[in-house]
N, C-alpha and C. Protein backbone atom coordinates (compact mmCIF):
# COMPACT_ATOMS: atom_id res chain seq x y z
N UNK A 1 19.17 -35.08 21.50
CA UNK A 1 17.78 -34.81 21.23
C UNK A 1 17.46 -35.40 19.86
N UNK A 2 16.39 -35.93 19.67
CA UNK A 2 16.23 -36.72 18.38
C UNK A 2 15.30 -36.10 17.62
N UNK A 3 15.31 -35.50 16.34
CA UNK A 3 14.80 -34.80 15.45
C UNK A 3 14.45 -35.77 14.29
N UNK A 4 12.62 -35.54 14.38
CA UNK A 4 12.10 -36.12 13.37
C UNK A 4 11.58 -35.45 12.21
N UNK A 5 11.33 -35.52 10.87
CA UNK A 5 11.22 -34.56 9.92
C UNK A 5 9.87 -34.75 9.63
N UNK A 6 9.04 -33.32 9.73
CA UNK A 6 7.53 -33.22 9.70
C UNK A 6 7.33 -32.35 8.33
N UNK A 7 6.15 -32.35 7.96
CA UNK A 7 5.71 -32.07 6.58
C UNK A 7 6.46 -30.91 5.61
N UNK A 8 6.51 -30.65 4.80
CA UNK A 8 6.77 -29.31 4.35
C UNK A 8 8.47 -29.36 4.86
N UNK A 9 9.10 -30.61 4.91
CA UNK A 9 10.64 -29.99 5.65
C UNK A 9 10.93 -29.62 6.60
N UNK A 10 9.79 -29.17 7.78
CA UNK A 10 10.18 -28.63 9.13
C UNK A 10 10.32 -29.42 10.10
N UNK A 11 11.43 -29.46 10.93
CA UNK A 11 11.53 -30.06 11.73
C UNK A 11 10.97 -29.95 13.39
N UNK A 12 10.93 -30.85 13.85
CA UNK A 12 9.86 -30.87 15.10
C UNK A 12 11.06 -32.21 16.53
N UNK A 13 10.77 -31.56 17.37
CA UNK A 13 11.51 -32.70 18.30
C UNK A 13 10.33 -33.64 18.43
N UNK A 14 11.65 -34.82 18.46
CA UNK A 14 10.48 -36.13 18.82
C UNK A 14 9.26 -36.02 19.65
N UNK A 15 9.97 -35.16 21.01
CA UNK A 15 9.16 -35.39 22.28
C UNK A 15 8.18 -34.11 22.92
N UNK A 16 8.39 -33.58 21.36
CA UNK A 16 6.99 -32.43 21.32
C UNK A 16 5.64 -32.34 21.56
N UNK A 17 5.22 -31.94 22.65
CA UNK A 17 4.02 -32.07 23.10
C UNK A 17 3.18 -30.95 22.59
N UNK A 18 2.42 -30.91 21.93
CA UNK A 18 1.26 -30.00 21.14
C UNK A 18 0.00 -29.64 22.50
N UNK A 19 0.03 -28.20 22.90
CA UNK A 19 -1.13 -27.72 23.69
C UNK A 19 -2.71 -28.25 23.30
N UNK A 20 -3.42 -28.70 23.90
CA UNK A 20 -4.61 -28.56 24.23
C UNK A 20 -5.44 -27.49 23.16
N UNK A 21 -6.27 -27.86 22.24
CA UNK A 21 -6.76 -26.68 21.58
C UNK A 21 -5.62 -26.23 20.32
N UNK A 22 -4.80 -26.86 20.15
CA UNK A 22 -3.95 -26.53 18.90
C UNK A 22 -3.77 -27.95 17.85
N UNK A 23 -3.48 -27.66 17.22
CA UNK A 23 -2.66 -28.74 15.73
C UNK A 23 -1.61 -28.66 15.30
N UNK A 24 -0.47 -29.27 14.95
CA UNK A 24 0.70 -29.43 14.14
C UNK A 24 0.50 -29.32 12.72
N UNK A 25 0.31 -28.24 12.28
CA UNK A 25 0.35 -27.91 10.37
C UNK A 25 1.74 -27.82 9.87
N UNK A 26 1.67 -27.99 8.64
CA UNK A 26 2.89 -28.06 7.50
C UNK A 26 3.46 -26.55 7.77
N UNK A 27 2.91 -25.21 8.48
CA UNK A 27 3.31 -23.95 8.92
C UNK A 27 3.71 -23.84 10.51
N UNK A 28 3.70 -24.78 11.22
CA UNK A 28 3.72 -24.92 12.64
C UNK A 28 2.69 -25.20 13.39
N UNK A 29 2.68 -25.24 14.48
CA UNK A 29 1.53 -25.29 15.75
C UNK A 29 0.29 -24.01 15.29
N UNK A 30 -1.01 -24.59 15.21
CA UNK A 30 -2.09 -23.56 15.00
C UNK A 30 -3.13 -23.77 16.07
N UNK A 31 -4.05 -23.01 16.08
CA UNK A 31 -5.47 -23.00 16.86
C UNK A 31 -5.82 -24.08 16.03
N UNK A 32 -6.39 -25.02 16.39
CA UNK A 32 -7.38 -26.34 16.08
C UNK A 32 -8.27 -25.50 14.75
N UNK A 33 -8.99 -24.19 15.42
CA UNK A 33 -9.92 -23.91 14.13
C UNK A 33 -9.44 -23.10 12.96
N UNK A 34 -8.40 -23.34 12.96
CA UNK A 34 -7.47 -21.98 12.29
C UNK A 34 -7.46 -23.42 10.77
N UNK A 35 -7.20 -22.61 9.73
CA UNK A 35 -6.96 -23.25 8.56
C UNK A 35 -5.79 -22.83 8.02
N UNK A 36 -4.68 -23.32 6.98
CA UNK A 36 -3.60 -22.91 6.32
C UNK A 36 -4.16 -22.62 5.12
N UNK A 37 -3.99 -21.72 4.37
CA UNK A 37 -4.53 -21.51 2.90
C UNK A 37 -3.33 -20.08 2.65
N UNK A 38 -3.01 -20.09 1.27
CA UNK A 38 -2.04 -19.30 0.46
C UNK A 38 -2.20 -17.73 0.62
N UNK A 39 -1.21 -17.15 0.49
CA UNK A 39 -1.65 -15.70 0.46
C UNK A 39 -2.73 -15.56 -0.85
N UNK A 40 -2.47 -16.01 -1.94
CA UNK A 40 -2.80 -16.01 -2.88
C UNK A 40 -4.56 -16.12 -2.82
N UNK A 41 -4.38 -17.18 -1.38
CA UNK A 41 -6.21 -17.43 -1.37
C UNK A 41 -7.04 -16.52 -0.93
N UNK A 42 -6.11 -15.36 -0.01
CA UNK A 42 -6.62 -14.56 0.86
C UNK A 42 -6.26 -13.22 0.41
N UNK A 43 -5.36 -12.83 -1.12
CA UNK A 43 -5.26 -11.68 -1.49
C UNK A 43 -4.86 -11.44 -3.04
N UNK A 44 -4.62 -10.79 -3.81
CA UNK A 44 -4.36 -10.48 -5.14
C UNK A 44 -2.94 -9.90 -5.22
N UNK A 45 -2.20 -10.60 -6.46
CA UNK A 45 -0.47 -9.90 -6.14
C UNK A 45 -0.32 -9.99 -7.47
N UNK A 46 0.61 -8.83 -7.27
CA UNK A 46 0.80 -8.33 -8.91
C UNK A 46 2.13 -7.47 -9.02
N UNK A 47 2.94 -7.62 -9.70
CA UNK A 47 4.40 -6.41 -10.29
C UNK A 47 3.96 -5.57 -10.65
N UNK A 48 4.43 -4.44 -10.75
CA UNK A 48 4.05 -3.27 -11.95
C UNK A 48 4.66 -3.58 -12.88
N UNK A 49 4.74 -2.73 -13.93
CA UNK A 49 5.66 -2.73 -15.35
C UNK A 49 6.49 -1.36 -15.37
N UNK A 50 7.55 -1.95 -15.93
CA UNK A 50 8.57 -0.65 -16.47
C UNK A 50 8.07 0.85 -17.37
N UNK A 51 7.84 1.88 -16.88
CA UNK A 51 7.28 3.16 -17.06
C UNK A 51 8.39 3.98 -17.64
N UNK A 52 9.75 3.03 -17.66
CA UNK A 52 10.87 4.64 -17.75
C UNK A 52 10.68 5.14 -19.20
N UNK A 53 10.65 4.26 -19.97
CA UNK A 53 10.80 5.26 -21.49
C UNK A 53 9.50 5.78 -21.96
N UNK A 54 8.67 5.89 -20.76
CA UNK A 54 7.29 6.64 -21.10
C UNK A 54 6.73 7.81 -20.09
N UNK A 55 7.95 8.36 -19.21
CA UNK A 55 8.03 9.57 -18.53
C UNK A 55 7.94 10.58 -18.96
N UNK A 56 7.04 11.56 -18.31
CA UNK A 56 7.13 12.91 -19.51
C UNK A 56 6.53 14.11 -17.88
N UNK A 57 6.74 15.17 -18.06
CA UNK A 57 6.88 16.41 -17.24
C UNK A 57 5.49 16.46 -16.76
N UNK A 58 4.55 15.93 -17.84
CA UNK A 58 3.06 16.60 -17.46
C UNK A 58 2.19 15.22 -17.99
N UNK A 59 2.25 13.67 -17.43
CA UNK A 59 1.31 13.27 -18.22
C UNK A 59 -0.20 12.88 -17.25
N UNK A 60 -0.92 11.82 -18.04
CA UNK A 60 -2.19 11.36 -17.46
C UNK A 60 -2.23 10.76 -15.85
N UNK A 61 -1.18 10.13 -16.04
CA UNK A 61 -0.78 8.69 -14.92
C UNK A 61 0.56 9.45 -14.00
N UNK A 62 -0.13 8.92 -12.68
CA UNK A 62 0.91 9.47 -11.11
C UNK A 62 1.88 7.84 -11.89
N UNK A 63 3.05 7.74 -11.73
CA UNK A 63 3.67 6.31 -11.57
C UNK A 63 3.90 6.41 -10.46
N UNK A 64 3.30 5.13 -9.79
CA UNK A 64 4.13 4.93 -8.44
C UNK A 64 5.02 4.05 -8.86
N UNK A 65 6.33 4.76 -7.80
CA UNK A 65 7.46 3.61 -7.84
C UNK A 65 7.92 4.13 -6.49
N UNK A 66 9.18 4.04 -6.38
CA UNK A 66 9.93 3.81 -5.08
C UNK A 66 9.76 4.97 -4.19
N UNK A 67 10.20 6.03 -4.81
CA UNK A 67 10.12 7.09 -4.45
C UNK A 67 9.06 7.40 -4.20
N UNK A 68 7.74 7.58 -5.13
CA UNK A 68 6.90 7.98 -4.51
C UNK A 68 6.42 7.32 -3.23
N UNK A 69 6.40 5.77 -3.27
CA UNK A 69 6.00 5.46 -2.03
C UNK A 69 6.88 6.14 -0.56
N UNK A 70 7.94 5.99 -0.74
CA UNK A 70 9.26 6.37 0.53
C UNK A 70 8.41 8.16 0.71
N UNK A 71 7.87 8.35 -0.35
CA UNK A 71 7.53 9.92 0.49
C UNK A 71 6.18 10.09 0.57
N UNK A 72 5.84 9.22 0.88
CA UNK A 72 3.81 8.84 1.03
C UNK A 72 3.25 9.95 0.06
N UNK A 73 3.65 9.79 -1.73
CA UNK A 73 3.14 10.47 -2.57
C UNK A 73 3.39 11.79 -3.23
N UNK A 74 4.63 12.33 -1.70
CA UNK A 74 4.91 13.68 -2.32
C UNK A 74 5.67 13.99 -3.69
N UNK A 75 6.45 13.01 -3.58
CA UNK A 75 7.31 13.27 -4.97
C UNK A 75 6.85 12.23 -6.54
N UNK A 76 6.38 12.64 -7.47
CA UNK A 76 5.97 12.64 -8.49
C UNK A 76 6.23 11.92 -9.71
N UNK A 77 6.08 10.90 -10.90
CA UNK A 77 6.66 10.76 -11.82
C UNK A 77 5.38 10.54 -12.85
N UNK A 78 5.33 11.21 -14.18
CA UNK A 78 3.63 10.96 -14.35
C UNK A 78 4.30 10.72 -15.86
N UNK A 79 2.87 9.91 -16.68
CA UNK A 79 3.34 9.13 -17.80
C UNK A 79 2.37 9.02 -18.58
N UNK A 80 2.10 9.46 -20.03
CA UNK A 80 0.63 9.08 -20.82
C UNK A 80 0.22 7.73 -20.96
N UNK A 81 1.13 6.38 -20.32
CA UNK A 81 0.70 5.40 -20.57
C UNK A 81 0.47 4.61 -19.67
N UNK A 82 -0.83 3.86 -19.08
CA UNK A 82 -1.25 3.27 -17.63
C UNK A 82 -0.67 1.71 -18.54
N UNK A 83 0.43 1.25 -18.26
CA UNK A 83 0.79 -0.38 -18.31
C UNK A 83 0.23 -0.89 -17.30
N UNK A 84 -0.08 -0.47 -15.80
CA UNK A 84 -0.25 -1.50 -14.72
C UNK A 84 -1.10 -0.58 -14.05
N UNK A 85 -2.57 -0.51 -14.00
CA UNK A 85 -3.74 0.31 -13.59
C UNK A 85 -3.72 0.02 -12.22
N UNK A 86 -4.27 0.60 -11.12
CA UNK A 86 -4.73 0.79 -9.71
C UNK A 86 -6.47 0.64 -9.99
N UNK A 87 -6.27 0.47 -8.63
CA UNK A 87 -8.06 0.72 -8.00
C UNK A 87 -7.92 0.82 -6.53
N UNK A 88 -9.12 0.81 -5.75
CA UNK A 88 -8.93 1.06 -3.89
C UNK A 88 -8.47 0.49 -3.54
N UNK A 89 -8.33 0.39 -2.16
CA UNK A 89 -8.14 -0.78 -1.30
C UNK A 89 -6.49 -1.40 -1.52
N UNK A 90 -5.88 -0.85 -2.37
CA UNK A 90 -4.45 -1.55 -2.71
C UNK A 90 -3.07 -1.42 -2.09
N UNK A 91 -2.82 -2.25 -1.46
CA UNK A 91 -1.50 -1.54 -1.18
C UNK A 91 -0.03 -1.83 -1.89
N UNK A 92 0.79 -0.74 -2.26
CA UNK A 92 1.74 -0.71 -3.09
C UNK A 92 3.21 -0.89 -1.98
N UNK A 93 3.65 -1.92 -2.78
CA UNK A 93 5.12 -1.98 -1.86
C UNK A 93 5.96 -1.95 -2.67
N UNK A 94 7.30 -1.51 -2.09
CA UNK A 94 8.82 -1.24 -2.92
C UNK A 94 9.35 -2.76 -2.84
N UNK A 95 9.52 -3.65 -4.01
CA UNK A 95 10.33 -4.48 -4.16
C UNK A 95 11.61 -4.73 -4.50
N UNK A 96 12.19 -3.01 -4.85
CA UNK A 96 13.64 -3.13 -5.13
C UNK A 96 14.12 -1.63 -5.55
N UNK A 97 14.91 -1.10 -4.48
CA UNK A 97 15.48 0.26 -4.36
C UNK A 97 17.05 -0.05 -4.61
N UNK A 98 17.17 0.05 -5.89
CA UNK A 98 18.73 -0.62 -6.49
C UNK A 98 19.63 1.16 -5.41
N UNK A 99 19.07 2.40 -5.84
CA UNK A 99 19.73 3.49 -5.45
C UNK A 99 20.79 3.04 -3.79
N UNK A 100 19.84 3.28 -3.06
CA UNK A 100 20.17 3.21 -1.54
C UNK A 100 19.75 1.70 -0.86
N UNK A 101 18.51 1.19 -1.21
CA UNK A 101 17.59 0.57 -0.16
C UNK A 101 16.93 0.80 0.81
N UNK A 102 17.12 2.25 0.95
CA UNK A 102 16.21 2.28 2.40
C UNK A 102 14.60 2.57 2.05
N UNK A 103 14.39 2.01 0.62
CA UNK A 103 12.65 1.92 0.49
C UNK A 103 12.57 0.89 0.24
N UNK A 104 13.15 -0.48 0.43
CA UNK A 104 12.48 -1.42 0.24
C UNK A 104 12.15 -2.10 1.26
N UNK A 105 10.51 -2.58 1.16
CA UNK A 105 9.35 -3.18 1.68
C UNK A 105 8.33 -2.14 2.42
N UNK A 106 8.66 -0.82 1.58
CA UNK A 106 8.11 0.20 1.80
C UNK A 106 6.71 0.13 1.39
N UNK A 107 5.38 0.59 2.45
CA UNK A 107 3.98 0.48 1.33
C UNK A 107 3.66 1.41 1.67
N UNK A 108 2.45 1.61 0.48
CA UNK A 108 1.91 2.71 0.65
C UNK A 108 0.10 2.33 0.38
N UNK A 109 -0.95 2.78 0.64
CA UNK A 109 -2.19 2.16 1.18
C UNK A 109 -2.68 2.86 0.41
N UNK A 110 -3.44 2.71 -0.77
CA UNK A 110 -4.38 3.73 -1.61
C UNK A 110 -6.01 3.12 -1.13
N UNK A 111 -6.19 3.94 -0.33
CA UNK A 111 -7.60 4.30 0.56
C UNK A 111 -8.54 4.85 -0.92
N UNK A 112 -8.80 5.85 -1.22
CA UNK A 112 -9.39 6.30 -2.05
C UNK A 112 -8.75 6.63 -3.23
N UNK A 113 -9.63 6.39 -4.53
CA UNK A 113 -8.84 6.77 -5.85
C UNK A 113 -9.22 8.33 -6.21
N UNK A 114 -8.02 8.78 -5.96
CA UNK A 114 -7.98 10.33 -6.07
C UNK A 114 -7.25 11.23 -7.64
N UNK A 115 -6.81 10.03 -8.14
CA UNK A 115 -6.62 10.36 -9.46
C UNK A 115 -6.20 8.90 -9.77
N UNK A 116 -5.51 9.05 -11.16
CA UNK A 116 -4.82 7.68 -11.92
C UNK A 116 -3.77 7.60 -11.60
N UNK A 117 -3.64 6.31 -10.80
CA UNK A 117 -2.05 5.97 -11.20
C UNK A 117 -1.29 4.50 -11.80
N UNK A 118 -0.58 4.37 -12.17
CA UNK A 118 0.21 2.89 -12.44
C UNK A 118 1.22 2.72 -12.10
N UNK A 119 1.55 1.47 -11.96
CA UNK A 119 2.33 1.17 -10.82
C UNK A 119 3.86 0.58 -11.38
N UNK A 120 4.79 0.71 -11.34
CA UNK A 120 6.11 1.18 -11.85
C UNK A 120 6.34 -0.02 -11.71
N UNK A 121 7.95 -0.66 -12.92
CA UNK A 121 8.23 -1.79 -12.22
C UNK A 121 9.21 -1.96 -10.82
N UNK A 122 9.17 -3.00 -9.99
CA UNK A 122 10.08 -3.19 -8.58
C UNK A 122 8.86 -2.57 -7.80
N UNK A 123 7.53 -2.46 -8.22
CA UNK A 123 6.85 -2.11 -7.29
C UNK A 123 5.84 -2.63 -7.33
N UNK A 124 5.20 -3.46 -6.34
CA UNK A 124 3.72 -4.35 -6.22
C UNK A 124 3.01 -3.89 -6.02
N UNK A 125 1.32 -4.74 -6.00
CA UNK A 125 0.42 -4.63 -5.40
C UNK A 125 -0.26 -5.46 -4.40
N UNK A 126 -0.77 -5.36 -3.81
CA UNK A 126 -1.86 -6.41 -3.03
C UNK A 126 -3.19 -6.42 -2.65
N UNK A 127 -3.83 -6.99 -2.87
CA UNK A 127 -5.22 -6.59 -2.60
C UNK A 127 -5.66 -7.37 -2.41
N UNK A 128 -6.67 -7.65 -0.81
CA UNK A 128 -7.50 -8.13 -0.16
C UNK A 128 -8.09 -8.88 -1.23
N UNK A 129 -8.86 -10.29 -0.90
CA UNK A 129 -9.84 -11.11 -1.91
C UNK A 129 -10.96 -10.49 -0.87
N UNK A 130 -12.12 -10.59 -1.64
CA UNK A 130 -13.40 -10.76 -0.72
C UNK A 130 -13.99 -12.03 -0.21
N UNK A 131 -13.93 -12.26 1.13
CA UNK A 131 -13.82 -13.86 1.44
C UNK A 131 -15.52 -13.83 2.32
N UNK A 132 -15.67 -14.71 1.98
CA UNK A 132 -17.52 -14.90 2.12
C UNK A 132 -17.02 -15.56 3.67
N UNK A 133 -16.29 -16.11 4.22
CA UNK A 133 -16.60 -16.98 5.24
C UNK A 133 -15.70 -16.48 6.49
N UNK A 134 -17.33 -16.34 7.22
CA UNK A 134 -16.92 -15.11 7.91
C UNK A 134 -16.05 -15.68 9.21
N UNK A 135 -15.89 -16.87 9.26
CA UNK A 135 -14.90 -17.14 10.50
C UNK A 135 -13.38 -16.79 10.25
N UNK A 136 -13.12 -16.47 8.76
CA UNK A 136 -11.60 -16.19 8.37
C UNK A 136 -11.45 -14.60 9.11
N UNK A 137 -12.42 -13.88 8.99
CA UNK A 137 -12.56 -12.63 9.68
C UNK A 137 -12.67 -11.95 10.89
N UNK A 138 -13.33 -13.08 11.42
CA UNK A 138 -13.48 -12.58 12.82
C UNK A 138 -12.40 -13.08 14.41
């Protein structure tokens, strides 16, 4: 079988026939009207920052980090200092559970802002862009 090398490094057989209504992109075979564009184009990404030497029993700020996400919020770590602020719409994922692992790529969806929180380091954010064009949507 003879393998020819297509954009981006991916490989494709010579004698690949592409459906009716599709395109060959640098991501694979798409819908003709479909476009490739970055997560980056279509959302907001961000680390948290390191919270540990600013933990305290009773402070301002929920930290999310691992734990809290793995227990959709129940368990707690709060801190007088917001390094990495929240807002709606965000969702928080575990990027690195050195303990066990069984929270990582864990998220958690902050629907409404119900108090303050910041967001720990090994733990992201993401958030939707607002995209004007409404065929990306529908």
């Amino acid at each position: 079988m003879e393998l020819r090398e297509a954009r981006a490094g991916y490989l494709v057989e010579a004698e690949q026939r592409i459906p009716k209504g599709y395109k060959q992109t640098e991501v694979g075979v798409i819908p003709e009207d479909w476009e490739v564009k970055t997560v980056g184009f279509v959302a907001a990404y961000a680390n948290g920052k390191a919270h540990e030497g600013s933990i305290s029993d009773f402070g301002k700020y929920i930290v999310v980090n691992s734990k809290f996400i793995s227990t959709n919020g129940k368990v707690k770590k709060y801190s007088d200092d917001c390094f990495s602020p929240t807002s709606e719409s965000e969702i928080f994922m575990v990027m690195s559970d050195v303990p066990n692992g069984r929270a990582i790529a864990r998220c958690f969806l902050l629907i409404i802002m119900i108090c303050i929180l910041s967001i720990n380091g090994y733990v992201c954010f993401v958030q939707t862009r607002s995209i004007e064009d409404s065929s990306i949507t529908n």
